[in-house]
C-alpha atoms as a PDB file:
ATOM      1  CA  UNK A   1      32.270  46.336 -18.435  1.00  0.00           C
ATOM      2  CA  UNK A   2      35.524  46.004 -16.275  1.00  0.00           C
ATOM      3  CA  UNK A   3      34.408  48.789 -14.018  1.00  0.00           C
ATOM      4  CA  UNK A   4      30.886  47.217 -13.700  1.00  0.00           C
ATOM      5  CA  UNK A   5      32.419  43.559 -12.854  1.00  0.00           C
ATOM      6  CA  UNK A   6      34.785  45.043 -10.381  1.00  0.00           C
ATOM      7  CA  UNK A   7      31.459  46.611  -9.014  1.00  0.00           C
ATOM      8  CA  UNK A   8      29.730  44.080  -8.463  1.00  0.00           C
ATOM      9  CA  UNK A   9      32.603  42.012  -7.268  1.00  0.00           C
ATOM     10  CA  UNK A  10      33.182  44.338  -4.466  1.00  0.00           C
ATOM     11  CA  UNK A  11      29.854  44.294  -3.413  1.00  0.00           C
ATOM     12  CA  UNK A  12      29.781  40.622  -3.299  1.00  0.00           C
ATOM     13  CA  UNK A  13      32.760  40.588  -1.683  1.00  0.00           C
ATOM     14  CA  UNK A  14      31.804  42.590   1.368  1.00  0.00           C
ATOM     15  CA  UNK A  15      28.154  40.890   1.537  1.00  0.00           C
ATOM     16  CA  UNK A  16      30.208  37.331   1.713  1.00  0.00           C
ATOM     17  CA  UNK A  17      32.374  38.846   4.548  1.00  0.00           C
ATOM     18  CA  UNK A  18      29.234  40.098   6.306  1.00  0.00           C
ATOM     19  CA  UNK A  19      27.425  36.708   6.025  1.00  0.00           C
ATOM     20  CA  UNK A  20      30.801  35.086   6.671  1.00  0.00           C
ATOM     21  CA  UNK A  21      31.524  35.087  10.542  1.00  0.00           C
ATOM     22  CA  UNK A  22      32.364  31.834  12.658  1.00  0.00           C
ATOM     23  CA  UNK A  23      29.720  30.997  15.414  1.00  0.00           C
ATOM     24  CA  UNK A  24      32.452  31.953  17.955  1.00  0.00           C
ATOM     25  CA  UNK A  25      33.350  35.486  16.765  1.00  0.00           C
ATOM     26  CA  UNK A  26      29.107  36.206  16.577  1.00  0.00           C
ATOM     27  CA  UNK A  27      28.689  35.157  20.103  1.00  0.00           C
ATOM     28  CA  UNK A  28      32.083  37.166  21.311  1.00  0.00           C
ATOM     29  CA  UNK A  29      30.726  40.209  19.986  1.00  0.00           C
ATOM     30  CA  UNK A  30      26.941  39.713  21.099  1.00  0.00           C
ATOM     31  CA  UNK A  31      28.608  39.347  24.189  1.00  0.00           C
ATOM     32  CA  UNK A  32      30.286  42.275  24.545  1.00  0.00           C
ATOM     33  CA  UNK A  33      27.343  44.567  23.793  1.00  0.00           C
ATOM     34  CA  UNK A  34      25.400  45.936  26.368  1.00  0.00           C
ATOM     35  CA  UNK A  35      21.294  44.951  26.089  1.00  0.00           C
ATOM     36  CA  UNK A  36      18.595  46.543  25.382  1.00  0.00           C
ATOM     37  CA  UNK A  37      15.027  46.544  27.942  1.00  0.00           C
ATOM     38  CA  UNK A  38      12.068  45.802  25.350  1.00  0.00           C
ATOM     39  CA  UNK A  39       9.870  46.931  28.109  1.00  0.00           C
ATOM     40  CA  UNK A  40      11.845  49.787  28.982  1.00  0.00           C
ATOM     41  CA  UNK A  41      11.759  50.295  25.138  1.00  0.00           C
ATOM     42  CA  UNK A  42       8.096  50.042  24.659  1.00  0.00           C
ATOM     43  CA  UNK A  43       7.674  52.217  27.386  1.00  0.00           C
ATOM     44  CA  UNK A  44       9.763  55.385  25.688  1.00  0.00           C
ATOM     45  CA  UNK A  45       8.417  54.602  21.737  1.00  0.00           C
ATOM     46  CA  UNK A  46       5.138  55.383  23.253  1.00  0.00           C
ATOM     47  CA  UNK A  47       5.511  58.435  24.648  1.00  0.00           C
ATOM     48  CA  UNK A  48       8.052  59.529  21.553  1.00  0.00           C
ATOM     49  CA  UNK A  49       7.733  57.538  18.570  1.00  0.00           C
ATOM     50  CA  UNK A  50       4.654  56.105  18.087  1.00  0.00           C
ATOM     51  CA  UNK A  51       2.721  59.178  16.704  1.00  0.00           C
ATOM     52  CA  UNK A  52       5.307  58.667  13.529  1.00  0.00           C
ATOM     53  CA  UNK A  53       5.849  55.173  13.416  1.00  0.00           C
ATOM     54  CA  UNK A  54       3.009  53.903  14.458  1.00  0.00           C
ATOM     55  CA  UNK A  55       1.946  51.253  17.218  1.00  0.00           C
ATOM     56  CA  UNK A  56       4.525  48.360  17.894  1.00  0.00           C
ATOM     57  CA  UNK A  57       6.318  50.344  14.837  1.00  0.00           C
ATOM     58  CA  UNK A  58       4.278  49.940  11.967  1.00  0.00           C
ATOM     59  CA  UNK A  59       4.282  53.076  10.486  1.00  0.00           C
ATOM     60  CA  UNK A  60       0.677  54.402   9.266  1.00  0.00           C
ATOM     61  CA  UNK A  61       2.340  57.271   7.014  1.00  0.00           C
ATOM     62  CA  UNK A  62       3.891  55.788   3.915  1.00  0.00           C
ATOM     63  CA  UNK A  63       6.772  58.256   3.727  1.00  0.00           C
ATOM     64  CA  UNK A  64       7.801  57.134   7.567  1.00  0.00           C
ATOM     65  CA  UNK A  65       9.804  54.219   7.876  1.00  0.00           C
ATOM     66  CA  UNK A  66       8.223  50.792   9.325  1.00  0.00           C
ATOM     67  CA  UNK A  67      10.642  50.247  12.934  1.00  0.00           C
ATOM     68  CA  UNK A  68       8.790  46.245  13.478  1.00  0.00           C
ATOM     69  CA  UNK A  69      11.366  43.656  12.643  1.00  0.00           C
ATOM     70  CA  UNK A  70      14.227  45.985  11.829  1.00  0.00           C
ATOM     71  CA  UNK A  71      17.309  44.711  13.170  1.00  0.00           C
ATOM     72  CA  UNK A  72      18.490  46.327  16.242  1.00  0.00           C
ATOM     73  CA  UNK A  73      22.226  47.002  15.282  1.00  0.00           C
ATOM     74  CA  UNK A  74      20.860  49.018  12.460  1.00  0.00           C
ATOM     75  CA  UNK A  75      18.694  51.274  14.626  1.00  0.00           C
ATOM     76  CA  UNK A  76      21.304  51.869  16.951  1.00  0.00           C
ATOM     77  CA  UNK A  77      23.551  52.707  14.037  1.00  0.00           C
ATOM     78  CA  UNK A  78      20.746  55.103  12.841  1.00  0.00           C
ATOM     79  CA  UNK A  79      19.427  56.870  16.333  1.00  0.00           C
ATOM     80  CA  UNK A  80      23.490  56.793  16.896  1.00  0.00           C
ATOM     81  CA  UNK A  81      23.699  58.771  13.773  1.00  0.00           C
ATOM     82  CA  UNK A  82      21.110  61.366  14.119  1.00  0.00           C
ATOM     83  CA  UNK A  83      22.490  62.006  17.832  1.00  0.00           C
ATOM     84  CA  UNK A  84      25.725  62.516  16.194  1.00  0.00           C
ATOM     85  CA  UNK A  85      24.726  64.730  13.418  1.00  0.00           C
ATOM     86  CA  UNK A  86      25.711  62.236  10.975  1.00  0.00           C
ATOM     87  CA  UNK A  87      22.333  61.597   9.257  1.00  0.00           C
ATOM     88  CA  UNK A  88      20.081  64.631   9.455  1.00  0.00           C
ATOM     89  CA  UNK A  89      15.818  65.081   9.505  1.00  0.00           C
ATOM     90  CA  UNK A  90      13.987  67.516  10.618  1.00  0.00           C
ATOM     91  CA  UNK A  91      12.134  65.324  12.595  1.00  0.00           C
ATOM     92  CA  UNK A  92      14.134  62.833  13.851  1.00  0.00           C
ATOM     93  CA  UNK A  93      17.427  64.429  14.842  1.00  0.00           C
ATOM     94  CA  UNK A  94      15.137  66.452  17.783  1.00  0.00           C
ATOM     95  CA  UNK A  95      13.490  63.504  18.854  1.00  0.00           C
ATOM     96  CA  UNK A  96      17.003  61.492  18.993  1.00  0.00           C
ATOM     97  CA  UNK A  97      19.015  64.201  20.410  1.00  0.00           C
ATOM     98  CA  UNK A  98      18.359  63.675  24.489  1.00  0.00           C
ATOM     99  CA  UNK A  99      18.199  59.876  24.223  1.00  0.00           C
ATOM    100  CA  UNK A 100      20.894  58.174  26.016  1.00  0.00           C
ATOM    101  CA  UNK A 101      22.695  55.270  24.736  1.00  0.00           C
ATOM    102  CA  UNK A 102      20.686  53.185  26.769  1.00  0.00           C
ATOM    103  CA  UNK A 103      17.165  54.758  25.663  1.00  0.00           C
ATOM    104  CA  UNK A 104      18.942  53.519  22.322  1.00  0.00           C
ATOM    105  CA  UNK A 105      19.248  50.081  22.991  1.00  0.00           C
ATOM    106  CA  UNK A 106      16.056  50.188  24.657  1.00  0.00           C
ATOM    107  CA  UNK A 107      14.144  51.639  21.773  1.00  0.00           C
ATOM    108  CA  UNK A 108      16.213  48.986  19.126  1.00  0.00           C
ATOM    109  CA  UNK A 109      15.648  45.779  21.522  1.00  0.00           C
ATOM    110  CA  UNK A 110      11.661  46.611  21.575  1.00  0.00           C
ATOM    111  CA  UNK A 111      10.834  47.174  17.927  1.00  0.00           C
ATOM    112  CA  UNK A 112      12.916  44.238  16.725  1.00  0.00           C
ATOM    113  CA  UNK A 113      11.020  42.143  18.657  1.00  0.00           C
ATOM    114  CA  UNK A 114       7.958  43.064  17.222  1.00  0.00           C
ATOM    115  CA  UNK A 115       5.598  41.780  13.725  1.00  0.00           C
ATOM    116  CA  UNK A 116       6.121  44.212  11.046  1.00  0.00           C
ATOM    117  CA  UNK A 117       2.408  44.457   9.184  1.00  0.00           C
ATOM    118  CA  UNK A 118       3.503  43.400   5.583  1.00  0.00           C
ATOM    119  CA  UNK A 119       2.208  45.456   2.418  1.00  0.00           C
ATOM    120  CA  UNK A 120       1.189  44.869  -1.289  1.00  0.00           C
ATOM    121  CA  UNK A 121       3.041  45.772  -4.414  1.00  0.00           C
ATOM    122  CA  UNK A 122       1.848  47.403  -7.129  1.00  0.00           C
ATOM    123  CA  UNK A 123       2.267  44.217  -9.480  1.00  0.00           C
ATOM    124  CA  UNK A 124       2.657  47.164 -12.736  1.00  0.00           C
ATOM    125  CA  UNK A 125       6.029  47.771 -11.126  1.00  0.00           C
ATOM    126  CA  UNK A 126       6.659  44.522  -9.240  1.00  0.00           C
ATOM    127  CA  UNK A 127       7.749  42.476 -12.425  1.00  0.00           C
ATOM    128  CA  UNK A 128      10.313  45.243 -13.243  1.00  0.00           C
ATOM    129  CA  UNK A 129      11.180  45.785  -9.340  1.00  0.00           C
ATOM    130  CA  UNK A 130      11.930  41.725  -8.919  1.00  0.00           C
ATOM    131  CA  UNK A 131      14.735  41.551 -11.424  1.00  0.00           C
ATOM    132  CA  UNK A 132      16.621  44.627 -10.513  1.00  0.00           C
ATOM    133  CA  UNK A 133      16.117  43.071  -6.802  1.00  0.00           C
ATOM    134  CA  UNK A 134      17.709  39.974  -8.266  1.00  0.00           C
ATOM    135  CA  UNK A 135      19.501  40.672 -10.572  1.00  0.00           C
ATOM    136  CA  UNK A 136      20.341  43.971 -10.244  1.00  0.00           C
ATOM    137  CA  UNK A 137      21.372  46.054 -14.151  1.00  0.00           C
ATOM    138  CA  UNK A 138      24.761  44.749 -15.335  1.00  0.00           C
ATOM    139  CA  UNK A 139      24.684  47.418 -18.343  1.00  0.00           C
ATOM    140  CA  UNK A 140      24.461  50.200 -15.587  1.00  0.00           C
ATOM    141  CA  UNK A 141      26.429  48.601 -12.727  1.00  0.00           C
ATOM    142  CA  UNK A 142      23.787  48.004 -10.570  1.00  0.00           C
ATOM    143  CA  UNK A 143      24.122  44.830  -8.187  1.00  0.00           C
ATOM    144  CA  UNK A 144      21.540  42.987  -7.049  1.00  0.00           C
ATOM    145  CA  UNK A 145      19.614  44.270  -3.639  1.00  0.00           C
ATOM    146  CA  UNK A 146      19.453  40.557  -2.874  1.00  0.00           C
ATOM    147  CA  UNK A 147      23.353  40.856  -2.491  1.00  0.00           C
ATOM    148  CA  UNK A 148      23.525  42.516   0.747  1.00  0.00           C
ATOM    149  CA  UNK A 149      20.015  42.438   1.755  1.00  0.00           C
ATOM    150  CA  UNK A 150      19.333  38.181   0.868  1.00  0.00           C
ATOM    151  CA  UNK A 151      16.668  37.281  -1.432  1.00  0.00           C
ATOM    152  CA  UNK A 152      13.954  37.866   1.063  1.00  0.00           C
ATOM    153  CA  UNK A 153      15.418  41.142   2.194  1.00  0.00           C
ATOM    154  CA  UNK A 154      15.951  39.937   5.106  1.00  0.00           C
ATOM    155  CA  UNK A 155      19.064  41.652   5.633  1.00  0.00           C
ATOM    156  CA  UNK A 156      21.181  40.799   8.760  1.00  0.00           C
ATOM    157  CA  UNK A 157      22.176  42.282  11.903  1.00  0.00           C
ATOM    158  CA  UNK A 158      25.844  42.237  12.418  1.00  0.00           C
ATOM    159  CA  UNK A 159      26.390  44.108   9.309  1.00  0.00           C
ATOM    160  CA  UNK A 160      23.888  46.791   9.946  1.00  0.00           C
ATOM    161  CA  UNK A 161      22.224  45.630   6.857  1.00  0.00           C
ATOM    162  CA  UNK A 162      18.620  46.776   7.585  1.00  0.00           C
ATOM    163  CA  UNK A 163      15.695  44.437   6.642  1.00  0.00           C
ATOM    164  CA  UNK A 164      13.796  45.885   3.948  1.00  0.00           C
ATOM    165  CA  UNK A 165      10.970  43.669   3.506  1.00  0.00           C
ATOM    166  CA  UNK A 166       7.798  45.205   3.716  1.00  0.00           C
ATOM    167  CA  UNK A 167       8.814  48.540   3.962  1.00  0.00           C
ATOM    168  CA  UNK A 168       6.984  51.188   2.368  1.00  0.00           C
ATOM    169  CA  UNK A 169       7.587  51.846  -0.573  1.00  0.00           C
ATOM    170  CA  UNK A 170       7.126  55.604  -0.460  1.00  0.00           C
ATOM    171  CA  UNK A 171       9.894  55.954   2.107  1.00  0.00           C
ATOM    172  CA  UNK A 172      12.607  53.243   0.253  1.00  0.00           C
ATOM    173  CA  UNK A 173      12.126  55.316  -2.635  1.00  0.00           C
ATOM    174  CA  UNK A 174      12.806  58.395  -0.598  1.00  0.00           C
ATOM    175  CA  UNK A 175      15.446  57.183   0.839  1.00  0.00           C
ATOM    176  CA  UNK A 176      17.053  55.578  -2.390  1.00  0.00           C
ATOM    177  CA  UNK A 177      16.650  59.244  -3.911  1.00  0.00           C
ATOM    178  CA  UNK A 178      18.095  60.770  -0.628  1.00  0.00           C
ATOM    179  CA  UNK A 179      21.238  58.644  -1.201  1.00  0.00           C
ATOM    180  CA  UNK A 180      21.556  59.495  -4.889  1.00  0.00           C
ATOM    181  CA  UNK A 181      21.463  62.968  -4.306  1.00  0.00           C
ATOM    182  CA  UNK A 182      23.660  63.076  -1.373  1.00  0.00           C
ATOM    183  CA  UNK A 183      21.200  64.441   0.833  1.00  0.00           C
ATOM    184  CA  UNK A 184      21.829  61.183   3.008  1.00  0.00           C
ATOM    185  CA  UNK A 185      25.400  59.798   3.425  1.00  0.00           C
ATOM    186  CA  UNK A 186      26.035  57.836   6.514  1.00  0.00           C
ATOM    187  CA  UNK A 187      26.316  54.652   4.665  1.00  0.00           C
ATOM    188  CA  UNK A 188      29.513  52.713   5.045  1.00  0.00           C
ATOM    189  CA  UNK A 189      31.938  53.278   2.659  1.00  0.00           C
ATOM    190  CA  UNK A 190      29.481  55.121   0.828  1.00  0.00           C
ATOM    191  CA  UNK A 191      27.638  51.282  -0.879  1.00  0.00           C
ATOM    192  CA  UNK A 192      24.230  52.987  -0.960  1.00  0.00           C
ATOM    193  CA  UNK A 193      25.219  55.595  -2.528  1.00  0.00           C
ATOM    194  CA  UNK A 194      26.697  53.881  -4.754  1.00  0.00           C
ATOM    195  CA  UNK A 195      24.240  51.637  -5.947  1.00  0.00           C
ATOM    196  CA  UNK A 196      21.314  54.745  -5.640  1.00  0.00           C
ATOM    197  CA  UNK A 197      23.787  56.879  -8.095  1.00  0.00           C
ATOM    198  CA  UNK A 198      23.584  54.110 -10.991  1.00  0.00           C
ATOM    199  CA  UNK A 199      19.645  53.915 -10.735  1.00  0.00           C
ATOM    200  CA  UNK A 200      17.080  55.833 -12.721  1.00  0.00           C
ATOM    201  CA  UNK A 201      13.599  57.222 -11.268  1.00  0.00           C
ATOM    202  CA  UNK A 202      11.762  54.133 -12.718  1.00  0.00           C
ATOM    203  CA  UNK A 203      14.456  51.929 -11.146  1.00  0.00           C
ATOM    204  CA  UNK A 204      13.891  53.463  -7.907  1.00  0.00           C
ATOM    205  CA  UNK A 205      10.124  53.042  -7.973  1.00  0.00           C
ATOM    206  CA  UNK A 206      10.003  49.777  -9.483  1.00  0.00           C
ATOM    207  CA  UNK A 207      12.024  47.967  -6.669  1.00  0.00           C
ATOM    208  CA  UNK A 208      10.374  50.265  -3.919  1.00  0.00           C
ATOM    209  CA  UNK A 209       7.295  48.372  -5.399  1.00  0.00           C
ATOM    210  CA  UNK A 210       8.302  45.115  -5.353  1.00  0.00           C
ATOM    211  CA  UNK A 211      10.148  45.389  -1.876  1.00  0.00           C
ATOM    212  CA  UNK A 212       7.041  46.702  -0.148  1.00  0.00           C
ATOM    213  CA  UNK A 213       5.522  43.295  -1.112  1.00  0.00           C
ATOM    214  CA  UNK A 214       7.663  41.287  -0.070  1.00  0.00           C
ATOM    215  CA  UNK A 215       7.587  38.468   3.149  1.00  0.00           C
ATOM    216  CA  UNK A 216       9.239  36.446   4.852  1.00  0.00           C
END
């Protein structure tokens, strides 16, 4: 039980700190970035990206990740990442390879500022999915998605914690299963990883379930 509290504690902890940021040191550091061209954006997603993830990023394929809405720190961090060798697909480390960093910003800037089309959840699951969202499992040491991610999975930008709402649920429970088994680890400080190793295969699918229904 100690090791579970201390957990869950930590996880709180670095969610608070995330969430926690004065007005002042937000607009320092928005400052300092360089920006992104939507347009110029738009313009490269459709001659790279869209045949995966779909017009204005709304992924038809259930086991490619929805791009509409998703915080652009996060996709910076993630194009970043496959440029760098530090998350690998077959698919996506070719296509992210020549980018430059500002294709990158371009690409993030455009799909954040588009609608992501919403989904359904499989209301079998949903029930189970909810409370592990919300709750997370104390007996197993799993926190709460809602802890990092807010209780509309929302997530939020500074933090590279990626909005989650809506996603397929195919691909979160790919990914959730990537990040239990190692196969993906370019998670800070290794949190998803984490959280994916305490989960079981119903886990997994229940909350992929219930996130794909969720809204705003």
């Amino acid at each position: 039980m100690a090791m579970t509290n201390n957990w869950l504690m930590t996880v709180s902890a670095v969610a608070i700190l995330a969430g926690g940021m004065s007005g002042a040191s937000m607009a320092s550091e928005a400052a300092a970035k360089p920006a992104g061209d939507p347009k110029a954006g738009e313009a490269k997603a459709n001659t790279i990206c869209m045949a995966c993830h779909g017009p204005q990023g709304n992924a038809v394929v259930p086991t490619w990740p929805k791009l509409a809405g998703q915080h652009p720190d996060y996709i910076v961090k993630q194009l970043m990442d496959f440029k760098a060798g530090n998350r690998e697909n077959a698919q996506m480390t070719p296509m992210a390879a020549p980018l430059t960093d500002q294709e990158v910003l371009d690409l993030a800037a455009y799909y954040a500022s588009q609608t992501q089309a919403g989904g359904a959840a499989d209301p079998a699951l949903a029930k189970a999915g909810e409370h592990l969202f919300r709750a997370g499992n104390e007996a197993s040491g799993v926190p709460a998605c809602s802890g990092c991610h807010g209780p509309a999975g929302m997530g939020t930008n500074l933090a590279k914690f990626p909005r989650i709402s809506g996603q397929h649920a195919d691909y979160t429970k790919q990914t959730l299963t990537y990040f239990r088994d190692g196969a993906r680890a370019n998670d800070p400080n290794g949190m998803m990883r984490g959280v994916a190793a305490r989960m079981t295969d119903k886990e997994i699918a229940a909350v992929s379930q219930y996130i794909q229904g969720l809204s705003k």
